[in-house]
Protein backbone atom coordinates (compact mmCIF):
# COMPACT_ATOMS: atom_id res chain seq x y z
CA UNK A 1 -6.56 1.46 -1.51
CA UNK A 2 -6.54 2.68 2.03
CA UNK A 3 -7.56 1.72 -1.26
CA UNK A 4 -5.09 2.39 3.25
CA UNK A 5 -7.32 1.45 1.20
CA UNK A 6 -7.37 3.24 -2.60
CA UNK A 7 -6.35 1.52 -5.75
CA UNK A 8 -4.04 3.84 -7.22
CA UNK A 9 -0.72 2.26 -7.56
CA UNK A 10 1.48 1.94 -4.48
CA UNK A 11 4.18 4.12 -4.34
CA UNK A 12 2.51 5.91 -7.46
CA UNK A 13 2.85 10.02 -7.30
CA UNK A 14 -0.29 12.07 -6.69
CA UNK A 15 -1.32 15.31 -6.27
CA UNK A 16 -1.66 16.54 -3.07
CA UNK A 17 -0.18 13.44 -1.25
CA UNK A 18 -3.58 12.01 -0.70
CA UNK A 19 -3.05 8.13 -0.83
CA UNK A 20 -5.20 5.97 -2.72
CA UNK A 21 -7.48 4.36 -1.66
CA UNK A 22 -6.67 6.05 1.16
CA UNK A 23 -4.69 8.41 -1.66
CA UNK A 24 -6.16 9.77 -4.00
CA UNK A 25 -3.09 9.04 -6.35
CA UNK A 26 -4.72 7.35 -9.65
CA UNK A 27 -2.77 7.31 -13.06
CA UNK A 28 -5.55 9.98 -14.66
CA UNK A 29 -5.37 12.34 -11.59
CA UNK A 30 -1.89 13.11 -12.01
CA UNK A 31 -2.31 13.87 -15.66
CA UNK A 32 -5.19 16.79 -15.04
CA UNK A 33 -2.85 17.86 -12.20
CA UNK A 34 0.27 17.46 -12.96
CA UNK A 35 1.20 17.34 -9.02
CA UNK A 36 4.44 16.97 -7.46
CA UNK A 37 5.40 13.13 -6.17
CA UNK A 38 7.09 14.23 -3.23
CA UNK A 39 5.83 11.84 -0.42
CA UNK A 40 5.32 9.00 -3.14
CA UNK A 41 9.25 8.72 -4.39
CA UNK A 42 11.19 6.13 -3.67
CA UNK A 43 14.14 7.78 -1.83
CA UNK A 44 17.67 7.03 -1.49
CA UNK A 45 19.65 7.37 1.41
CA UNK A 46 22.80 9.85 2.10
CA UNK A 47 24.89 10.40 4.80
CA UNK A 48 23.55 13.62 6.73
CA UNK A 49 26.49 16.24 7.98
CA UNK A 50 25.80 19.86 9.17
CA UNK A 51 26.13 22.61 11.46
CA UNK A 52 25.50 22.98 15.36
CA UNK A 53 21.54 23.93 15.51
CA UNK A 54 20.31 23.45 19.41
CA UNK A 55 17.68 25.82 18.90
CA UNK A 56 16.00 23.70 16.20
CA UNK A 57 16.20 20.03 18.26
CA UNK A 58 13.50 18.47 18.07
CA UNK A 59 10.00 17.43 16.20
CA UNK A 60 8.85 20.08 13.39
CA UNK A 61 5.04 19.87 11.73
CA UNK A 62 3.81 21.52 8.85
CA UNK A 63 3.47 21.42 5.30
CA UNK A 64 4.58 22.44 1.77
CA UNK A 65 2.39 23.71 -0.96
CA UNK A 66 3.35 23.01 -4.99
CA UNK A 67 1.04 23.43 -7.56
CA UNK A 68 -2.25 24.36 -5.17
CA UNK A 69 -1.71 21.53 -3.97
CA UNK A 70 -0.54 20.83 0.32
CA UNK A 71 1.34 18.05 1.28
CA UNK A 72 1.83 17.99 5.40
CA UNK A 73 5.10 16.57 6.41
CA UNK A 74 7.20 16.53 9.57
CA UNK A 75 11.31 17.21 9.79
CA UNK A 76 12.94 16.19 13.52
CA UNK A 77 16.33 17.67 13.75
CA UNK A 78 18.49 15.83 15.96
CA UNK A 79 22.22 16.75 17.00
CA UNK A 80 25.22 13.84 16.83
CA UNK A 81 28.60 13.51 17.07
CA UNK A 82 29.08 15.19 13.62
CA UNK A 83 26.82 17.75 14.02
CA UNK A 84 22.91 18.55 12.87
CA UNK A 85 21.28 15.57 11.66
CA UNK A 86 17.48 15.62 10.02
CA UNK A 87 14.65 12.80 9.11
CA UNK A 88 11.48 13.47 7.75
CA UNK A 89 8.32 11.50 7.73
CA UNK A 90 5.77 12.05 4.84
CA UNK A 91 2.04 10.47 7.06
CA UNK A 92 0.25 10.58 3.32
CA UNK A 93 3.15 8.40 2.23
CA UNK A 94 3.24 6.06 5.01
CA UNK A 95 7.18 7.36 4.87
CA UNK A 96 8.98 7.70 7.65
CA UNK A 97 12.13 8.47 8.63
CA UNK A 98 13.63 9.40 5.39
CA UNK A 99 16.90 10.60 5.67
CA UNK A 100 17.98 14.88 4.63
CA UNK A 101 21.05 15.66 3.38
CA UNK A 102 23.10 18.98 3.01
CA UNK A 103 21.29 20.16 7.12
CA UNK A 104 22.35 23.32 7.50
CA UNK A 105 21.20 26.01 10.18
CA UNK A 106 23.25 29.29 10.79
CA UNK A 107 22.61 33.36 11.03
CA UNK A 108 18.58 31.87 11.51
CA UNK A 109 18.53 30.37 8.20
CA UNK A 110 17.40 26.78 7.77
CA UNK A 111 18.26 24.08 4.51
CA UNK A 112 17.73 20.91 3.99
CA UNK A 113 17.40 18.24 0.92
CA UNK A 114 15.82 15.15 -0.01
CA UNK A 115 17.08 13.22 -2.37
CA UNK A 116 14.85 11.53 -5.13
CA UNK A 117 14.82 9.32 -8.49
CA UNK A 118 12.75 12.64 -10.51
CA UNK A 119 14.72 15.20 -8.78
CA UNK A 120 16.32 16.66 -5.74
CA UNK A 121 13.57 18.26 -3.49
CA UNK A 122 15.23 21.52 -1.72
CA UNK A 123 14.08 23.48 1.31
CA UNK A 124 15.26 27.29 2.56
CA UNK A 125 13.75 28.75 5.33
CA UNK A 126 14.16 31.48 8.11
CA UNK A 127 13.86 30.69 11.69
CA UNK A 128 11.10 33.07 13.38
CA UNK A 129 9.86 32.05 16.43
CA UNK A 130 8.77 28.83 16.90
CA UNK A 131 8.46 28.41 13.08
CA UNK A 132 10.14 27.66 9.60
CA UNK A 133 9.19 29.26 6.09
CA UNK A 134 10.50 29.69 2.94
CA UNK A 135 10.56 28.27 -0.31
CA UNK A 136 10.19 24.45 -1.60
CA UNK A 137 11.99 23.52 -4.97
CA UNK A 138 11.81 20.35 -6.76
CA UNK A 139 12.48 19.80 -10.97
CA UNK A 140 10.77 22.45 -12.54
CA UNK A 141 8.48 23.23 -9.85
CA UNK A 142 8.49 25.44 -6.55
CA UNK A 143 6.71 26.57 -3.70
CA UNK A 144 6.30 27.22 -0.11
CA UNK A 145 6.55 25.58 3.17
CA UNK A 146 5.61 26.19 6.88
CA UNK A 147 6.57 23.80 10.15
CA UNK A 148 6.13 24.58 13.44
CA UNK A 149 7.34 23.33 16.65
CA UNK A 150 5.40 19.74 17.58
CA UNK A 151 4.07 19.35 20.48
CA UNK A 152 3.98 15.43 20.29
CA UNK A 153 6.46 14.27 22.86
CA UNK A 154 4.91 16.48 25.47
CA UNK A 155 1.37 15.34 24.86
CA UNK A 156 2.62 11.80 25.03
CA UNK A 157 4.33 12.70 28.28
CA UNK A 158 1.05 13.87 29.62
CA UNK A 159 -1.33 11.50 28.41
CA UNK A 160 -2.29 9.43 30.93
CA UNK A 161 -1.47 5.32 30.72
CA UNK A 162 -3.38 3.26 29.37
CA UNK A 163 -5.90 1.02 30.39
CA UNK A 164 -4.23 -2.13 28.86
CA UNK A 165 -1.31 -3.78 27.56
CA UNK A 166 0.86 -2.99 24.71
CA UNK A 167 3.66 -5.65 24.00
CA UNK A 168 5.98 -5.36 20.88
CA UNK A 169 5.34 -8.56 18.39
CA UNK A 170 7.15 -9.69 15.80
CA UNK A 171 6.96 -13.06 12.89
CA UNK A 172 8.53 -14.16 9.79
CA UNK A 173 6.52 -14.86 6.44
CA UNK A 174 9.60 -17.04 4.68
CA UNK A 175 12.40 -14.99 4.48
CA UNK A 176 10.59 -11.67 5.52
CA UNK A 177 10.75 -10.35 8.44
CA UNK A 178 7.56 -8.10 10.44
CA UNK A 179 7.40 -6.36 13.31
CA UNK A 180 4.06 -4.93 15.10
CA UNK A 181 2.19 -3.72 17.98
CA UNK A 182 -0.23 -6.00 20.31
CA UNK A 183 -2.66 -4.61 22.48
CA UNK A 184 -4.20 -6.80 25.21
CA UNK A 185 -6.87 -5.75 27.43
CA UNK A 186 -7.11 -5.82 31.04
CA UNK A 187 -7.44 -8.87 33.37
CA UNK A 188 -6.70 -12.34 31.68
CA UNK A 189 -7.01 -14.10 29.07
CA UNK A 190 -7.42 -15.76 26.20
CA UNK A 191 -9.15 -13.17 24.37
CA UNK A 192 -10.86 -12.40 20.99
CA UNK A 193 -8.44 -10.69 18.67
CA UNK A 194 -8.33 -8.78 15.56
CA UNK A 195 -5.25 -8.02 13.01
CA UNK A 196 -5.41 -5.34 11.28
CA UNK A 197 -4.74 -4.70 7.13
CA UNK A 198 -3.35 -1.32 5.72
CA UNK A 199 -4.71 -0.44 2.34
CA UNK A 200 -2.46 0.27 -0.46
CA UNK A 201 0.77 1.25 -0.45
CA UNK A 202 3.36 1.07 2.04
CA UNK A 203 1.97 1.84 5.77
CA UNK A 204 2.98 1.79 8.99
CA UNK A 205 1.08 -0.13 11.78
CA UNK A 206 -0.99 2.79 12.34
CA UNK A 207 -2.02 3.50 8.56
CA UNK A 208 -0.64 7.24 9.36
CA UNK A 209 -2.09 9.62 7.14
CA UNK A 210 -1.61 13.06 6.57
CA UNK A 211 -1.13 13.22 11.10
CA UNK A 212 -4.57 10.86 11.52
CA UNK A 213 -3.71 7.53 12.60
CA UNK A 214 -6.94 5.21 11.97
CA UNK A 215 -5.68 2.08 12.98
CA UNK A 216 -3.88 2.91 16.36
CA UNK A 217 -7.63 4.99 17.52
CA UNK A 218 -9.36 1.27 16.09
CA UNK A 219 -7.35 -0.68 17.99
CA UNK A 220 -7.30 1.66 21.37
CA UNK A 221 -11.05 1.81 21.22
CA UNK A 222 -11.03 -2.18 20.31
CA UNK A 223 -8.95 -2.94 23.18
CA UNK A 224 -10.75 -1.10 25.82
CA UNK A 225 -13.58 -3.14 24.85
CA UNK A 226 -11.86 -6.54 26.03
CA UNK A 227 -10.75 -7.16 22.03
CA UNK A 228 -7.24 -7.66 21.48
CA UNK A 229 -5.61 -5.99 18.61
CA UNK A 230 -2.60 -6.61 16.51
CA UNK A 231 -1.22 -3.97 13.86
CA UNK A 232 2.07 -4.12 12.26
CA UNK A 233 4.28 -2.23 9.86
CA UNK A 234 3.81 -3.27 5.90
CA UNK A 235 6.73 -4.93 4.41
CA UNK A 236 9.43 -2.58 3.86
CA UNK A 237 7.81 0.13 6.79
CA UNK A 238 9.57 0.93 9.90
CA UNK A 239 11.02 -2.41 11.36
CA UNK A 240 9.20 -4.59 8.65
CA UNK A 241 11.47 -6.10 5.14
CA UNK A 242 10.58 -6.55 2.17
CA UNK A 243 9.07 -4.05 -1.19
CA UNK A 244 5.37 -3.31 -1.68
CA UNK A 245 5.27 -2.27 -5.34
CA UNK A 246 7.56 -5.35 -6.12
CA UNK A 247 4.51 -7.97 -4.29
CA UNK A 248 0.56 -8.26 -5.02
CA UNK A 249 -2.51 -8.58 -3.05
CA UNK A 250 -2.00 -12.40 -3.02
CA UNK A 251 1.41 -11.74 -1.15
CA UNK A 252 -0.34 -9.69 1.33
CA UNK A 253 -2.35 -12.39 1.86
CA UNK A 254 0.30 -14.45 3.11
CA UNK A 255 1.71 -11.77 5.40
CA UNK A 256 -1.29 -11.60 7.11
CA UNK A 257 -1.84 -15.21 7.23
CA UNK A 258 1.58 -15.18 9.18
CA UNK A 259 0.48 -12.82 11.45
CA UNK A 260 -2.21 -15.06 12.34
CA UNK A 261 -0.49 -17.68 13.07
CA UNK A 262 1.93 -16.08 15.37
CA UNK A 263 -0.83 -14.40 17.16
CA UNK A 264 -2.25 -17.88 17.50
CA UNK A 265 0.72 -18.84 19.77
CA UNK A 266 0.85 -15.99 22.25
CA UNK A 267 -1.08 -17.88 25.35
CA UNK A 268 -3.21 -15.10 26.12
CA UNK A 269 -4.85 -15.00 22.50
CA UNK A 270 -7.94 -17.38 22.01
CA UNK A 271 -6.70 -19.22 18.48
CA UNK A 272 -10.41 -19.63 17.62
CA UNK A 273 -11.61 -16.41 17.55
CA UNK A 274 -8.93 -14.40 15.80
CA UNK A 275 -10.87 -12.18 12.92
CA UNK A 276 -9.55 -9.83 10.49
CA UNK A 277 -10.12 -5.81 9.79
CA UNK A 278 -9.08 -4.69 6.17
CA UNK A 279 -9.28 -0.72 5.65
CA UNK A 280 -9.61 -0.27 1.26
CA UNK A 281 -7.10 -2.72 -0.12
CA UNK A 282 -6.81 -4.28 3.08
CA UNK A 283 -10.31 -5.34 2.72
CA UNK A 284 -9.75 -7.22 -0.49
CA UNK A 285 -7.05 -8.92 1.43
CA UNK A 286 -8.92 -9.87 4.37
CA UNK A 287 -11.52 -12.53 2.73
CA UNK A 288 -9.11 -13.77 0.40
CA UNK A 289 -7.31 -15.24 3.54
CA UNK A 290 -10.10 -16.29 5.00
CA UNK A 291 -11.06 -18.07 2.15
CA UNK A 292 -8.12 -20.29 2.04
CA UNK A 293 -8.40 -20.68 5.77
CA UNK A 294 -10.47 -22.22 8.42
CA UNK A 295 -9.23 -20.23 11.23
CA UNK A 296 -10.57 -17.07 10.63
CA UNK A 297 -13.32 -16.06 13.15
CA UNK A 298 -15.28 -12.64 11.00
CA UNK A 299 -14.23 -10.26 8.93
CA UNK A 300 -14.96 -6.45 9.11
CA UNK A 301 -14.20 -4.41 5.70
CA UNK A 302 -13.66 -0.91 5.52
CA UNK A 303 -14.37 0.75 2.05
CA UNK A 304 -14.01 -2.29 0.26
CA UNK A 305 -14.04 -2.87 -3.44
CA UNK A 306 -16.38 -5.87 -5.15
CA UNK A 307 -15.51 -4.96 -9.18
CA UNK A 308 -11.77 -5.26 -10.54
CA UNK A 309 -9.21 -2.67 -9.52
CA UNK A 310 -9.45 -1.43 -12.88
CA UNK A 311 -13.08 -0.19 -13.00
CA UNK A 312 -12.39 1.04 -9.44
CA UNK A 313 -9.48 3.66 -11.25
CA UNK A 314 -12.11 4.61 -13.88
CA UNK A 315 -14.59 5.23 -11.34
CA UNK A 316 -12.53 6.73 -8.74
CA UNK A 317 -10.59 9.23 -11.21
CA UNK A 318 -13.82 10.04 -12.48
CA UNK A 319 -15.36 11.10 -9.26
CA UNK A 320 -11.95 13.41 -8.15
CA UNK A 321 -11.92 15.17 -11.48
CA UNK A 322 -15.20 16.03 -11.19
CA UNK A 323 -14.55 17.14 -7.58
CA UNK A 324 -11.51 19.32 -8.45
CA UNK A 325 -13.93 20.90 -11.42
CA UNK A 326 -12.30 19.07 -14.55
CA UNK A 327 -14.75 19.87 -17.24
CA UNK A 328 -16.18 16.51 -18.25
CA UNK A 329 -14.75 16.91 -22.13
CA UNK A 330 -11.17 16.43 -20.41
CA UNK A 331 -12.22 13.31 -17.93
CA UNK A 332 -13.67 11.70 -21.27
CA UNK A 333 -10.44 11.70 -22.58
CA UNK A 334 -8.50 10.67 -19.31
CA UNK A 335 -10.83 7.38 -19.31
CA UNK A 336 -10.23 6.52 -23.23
CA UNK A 337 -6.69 7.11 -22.30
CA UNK A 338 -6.49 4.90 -19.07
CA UNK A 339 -8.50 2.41 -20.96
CA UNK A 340 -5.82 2.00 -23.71
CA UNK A 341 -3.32 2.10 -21.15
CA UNK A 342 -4.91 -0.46 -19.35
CA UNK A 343 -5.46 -2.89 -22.30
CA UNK A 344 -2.21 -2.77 -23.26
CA UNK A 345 -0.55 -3.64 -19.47
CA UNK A 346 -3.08 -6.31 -19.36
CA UNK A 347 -1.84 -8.02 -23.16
CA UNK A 348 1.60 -7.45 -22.40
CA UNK A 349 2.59 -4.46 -24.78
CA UNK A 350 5.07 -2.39 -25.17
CA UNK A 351 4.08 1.18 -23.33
CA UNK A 352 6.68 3.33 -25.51
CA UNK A 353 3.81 4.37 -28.22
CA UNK A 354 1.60 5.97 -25.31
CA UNK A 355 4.78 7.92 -24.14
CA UNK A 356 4.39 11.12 -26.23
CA UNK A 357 0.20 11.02 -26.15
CA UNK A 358 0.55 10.78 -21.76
CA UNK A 359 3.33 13.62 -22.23
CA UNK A 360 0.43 15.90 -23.83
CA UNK A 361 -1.72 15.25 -21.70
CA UNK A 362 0.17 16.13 -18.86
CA UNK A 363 1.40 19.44 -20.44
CA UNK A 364 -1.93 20.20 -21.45
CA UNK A 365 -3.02 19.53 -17.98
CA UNK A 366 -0.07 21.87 -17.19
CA UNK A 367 -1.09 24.73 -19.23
CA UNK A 368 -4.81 24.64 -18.19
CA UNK A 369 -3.69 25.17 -14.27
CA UNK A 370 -4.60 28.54 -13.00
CA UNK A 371 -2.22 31.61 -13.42
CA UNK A 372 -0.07 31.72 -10.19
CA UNK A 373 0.24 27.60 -9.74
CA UNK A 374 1.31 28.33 -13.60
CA UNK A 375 3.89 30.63 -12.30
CA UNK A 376 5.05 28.11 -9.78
CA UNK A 377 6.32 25.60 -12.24
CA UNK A 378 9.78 27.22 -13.72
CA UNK A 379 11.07 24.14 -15.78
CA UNK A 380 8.00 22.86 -17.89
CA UNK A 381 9.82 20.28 -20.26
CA UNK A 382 11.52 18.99 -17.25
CA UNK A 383 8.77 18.58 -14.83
CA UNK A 384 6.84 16.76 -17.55
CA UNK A 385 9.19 14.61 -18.59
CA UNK A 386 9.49 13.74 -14.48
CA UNK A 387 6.29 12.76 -14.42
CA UNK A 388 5.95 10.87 -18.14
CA UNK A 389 8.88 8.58 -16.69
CA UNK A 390 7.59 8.32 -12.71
CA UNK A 391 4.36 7.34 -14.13
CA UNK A 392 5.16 4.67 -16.70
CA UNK A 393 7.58 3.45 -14.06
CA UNK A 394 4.98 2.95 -11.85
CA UNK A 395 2.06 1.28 -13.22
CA UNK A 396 4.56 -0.92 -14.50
CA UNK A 397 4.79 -2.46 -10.99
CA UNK A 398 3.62 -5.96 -10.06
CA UNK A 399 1.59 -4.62 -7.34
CA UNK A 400 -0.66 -2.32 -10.00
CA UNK A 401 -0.15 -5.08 -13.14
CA UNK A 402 -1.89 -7.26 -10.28
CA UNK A 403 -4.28 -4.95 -8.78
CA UNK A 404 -5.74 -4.12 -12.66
CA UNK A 405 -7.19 -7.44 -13.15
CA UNK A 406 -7.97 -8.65 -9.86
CA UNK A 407 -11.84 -9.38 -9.22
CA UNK A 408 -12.72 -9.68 -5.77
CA UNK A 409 -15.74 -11.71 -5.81
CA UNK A 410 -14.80 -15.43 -6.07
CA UNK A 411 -12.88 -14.78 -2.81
CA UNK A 412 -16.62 -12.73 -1.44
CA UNK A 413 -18.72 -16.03 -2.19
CA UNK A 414 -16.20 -18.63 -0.62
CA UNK A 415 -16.15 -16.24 2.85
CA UNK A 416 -18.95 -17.84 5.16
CA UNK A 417 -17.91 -16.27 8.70
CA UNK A 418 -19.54 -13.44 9.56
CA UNK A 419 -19.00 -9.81 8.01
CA UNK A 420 -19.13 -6.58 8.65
CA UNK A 421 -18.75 -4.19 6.19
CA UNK A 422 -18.98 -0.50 5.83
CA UNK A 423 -18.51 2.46 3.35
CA UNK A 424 -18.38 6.17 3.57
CA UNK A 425 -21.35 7.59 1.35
CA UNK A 426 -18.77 10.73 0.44
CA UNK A 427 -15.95 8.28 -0.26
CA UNK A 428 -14.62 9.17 -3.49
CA UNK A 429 -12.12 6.69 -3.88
CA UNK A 430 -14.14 3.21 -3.22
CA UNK A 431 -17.62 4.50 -3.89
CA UNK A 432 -20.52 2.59 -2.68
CA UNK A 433 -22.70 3.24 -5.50
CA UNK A 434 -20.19 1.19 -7.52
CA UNK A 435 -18.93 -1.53 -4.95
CA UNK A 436 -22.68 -2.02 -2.29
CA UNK A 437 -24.32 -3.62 -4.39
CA UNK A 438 -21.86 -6.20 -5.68
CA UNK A 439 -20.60 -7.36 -2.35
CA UNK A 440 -23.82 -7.79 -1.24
CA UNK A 441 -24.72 -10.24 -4.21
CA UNK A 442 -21.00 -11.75 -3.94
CA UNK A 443 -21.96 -12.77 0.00
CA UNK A 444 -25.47 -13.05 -0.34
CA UNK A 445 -25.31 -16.99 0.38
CA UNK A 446 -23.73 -15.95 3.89
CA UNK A 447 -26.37 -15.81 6.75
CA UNK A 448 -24.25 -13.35 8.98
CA UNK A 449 -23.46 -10.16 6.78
CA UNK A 450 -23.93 -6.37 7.55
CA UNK A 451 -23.40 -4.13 4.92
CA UNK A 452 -24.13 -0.56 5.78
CA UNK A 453 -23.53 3.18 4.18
CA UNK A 454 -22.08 5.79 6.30
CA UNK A 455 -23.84 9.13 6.01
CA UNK A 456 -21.27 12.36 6.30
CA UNK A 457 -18.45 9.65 5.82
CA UNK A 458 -14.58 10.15 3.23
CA UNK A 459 -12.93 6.93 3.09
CA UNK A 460 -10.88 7.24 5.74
CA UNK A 461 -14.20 7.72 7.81
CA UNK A 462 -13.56 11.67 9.01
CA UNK A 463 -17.12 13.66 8.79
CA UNK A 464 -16.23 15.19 5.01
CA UNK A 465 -17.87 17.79 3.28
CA UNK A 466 -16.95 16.67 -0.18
CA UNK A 467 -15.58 13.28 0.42
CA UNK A 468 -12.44 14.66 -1.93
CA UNK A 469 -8.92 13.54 -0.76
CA UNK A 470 -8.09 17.32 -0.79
CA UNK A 471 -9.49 17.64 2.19
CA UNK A 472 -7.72 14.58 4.06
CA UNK A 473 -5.45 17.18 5.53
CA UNK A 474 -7.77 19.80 6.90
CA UNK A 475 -10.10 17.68 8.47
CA UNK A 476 -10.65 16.69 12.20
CA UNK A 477 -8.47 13.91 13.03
CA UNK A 478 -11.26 11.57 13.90
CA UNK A 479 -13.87 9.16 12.94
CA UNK A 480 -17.25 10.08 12.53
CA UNK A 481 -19.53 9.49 15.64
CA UNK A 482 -20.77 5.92 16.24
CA UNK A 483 -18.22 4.23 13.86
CA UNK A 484 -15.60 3.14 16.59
CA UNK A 485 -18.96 1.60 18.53
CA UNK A 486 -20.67 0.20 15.74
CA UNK A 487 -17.10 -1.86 14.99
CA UNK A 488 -16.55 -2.94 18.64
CA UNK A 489 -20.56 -3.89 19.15
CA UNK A 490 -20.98 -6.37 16.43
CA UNK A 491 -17.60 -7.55 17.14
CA UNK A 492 -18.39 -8.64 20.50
CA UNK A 493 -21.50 -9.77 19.69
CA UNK A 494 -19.24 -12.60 17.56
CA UNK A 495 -16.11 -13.32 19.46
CA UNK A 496 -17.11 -12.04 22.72
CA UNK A 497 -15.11 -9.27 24.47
């Protein structure tokens, strides 16, 4: 959820690499769209060989567009002992990293490939400047991409320091292994502390999305307030083990229960006020810990859901269709068919005999597209058959089988520290109108609780004009104004600072 913070199923493919609940990436979205699953695959590794390429060293930013749809995405070219080596990082994805194959640079043209379960994803550019275009290719799809020289080690290099610590943290939850980022502030200790919860899917410490970086601005602003802050990478992220789709929300739980603990130990944290900040999915997380556990100081819940994850898909795939202008005759029939599909994960059934009815949808979905993303798509039969397997795949997982049926409440009425909690009123992917109401009844028997609406507000918390995940990408990479304050206030009012 992210449902960072988005219920749509982690790791599941969705148009425009929005995340849900921080994505955007429901089961009925991708049948009206029919988008490619790019950031969202699970990729294998290869072995990267190619030519000499010093003019292309270095961090490149940009994006690729399939379908209508963008997908921003960074490639850093590196050179080794057998030549030009490549990784890319997919923010929208929480992928980082990923390994290229078949790196190639010579006479100023530019290749590279990632491999993928539905299909080898292909790049071929020209070198002009201080820029790459050309074409993207994937299945029966293709398109276009831009990058551009990044400017991100020289801005770190001229930032100035910061006003506080950072030390490099690790823990163990049984046989997994986490690593993370502490911040202390300035002067000593113990101090109040926070830990932070991605939403769905796998993150990194920062929740990166799409270049904005929510949690590392939360816990800089946190920090300089006297409020240490500890983020770290989701199991199977950067330094972290472990598989998201293959755990639940309950497993979560115990990660960040672990993370707790360990923070408990470090001599400059103050074990008693140690609270908890869950962005989407991460705030379903947070009060089911602290309602197993005594040594959680407040909670503060960002776009968090109060109904089951399943009526937060209906609602949420509702509210994009309608955004993207899906005529309401064709979201009637996405929620009869996510209903069906829903009943028969939750009884156990066999999915085969919705196979051929989810592969008509999506080619209908297909042929309804507008003339040139139409034209884009050169392999129909095999781009839909990509999709009929990715998705049925995925919401096969026992992170979505979980997340279907899970009702947040019970864990809402046995939380009785005080809680903070806040929604976007253009989030489209954990609406308020559906989940305010709820939560409030779920914690009314708590005397400390502050539930409040954000006017202008997506659910990442950017000033949106729509609140659509669409526009994740092109908006200012930045909360809106008074959120950081409002956090860091009624924080210290609680656990001091």
């Amino acid at each position: 959820m992210s449902c960072s913070h988005r219920p749509t199923p982690r790791g599941a493919p969705a148009p425009g690499g929005a995340r849900m609940c921080r994505d955007a990436r429901t089961f009925g979205s991708a049948v009206f769209r029919a988008g490619m699953a790019l950031g969202a695959l699970a990729l294998l590794a290869h072995p990267v060989t190619a030519q000499d390429g010093h003019d292309l060293e270095g961090r490149w930013e940009g994006s690729l567009t399939v379908l209508g749809n963008e997908l921003p995405f960074s490639v850093t070219f590196s050179r080794g002992d057998d030549g030009l080596a490549a990784t890319m990082d997919i923010p929208a994805q929480g992928a980082a990293g990923l390994p290229l194959i078949n790196v190639s640079y010579a006479d100023s043209r530019v290749h590279f490939e990632l491999d993928a379960p539905i299909g080898l994803a292909v790049w071929d550019g020209v070198l002009e400047g201080d820029a790459i275009e050309g074409e993207f290719t994937q299945g029966g799809a293709r398109g276009t991409f831009r990058i551009a020289r990044g400017d991100t080690v020289a801005a770190a290099e001229d930032a100035p320091p910061v006003p506080y610590r950072e030390e490099e943290l690790t823990f163990e939850n049984g046989e997994l292994h986490f690593e993370g980022t502490l911040t202390l502030p300035e002067g000593p200790g113990p101090f109040a502390a926070a830990v932070m919860i991605t939403g769905s899917g796998p993150q990194n410490r920062d929740e990166e999305l799409v270049g904005f970086r929510p949690f590392r601005v939360i816990a800089d602003h946190l920090t300089r307030a006297g409020i240490a802050v500890f983020r770290y990478d989701d199991r199977g992220v950067g330094g972290s083990t472990g598989s998201v789709a293959q755990s639940t929300t309950a497993d979560f739980a115990t990660d960040v229960s672990a993370a707790m603990a360990r923070l408990a130990r470090h001599p400059e944290i103050d074990a008693a006020r140690i609270g908890l900040i869950g962005h989407s999915e991460g705030a379903v997380v947070a009060p089911l810990v602290a309602s197993r556990s005594d040594g959680v100081a407040f909670l503060v819940l960002l776009a968090g859901t109060s109904v089951t994850g399943a009526e937060v898909i209906y609602e949420q795939s509702a509210l994009i269709a309608r955004a993207q202008g899906v005529p309401e005759a064709d979201i009637a029939r996405q929620m009869d068919f996510q209903r069906r599909m829903f009943a028969a994960l939750a009884a156990g059934e066999d999915l085969a005999p919705l196979r051929e009815e989810l592969t008509g949808l999506i080619r209908a979905g297909i042929e309804r597209l507008p003339a040139e993303q139409r034209a884009a798509i050169t392999d129909v039969d095999a781009l839909v058959a990509q999709q009929v397997r990715t998705q049925t795949e995925q919401v096969g997982t026992p992170w979505f089988r979980y997340f279907l049926t899970y009702d947040p409440v019970p864990a809402l009425r046995a939380t009785d520290v005080p809680v903070l909690a806040l929604f976007g009123a253009l989030d489209l992917q954990v609406a308020p109108a559906q989940n305010r109401e709820p939560m409030a009844a779920a914690l009314a028997h708590n005397p400390d609780v502050t539930i409040e609406v954000i006017p202008g507000a997506n659910h990442l918390f950017q000033a949106a004009t729509t609140g659509s995940p669409m526009e994740y990408a092109s908006l200012e990479k930045a909360f809106v104004p008074g959120f950081l304050e409002r956090i860091a206030t009624w924080i210290r009012e609680r656990a001091g600072g």
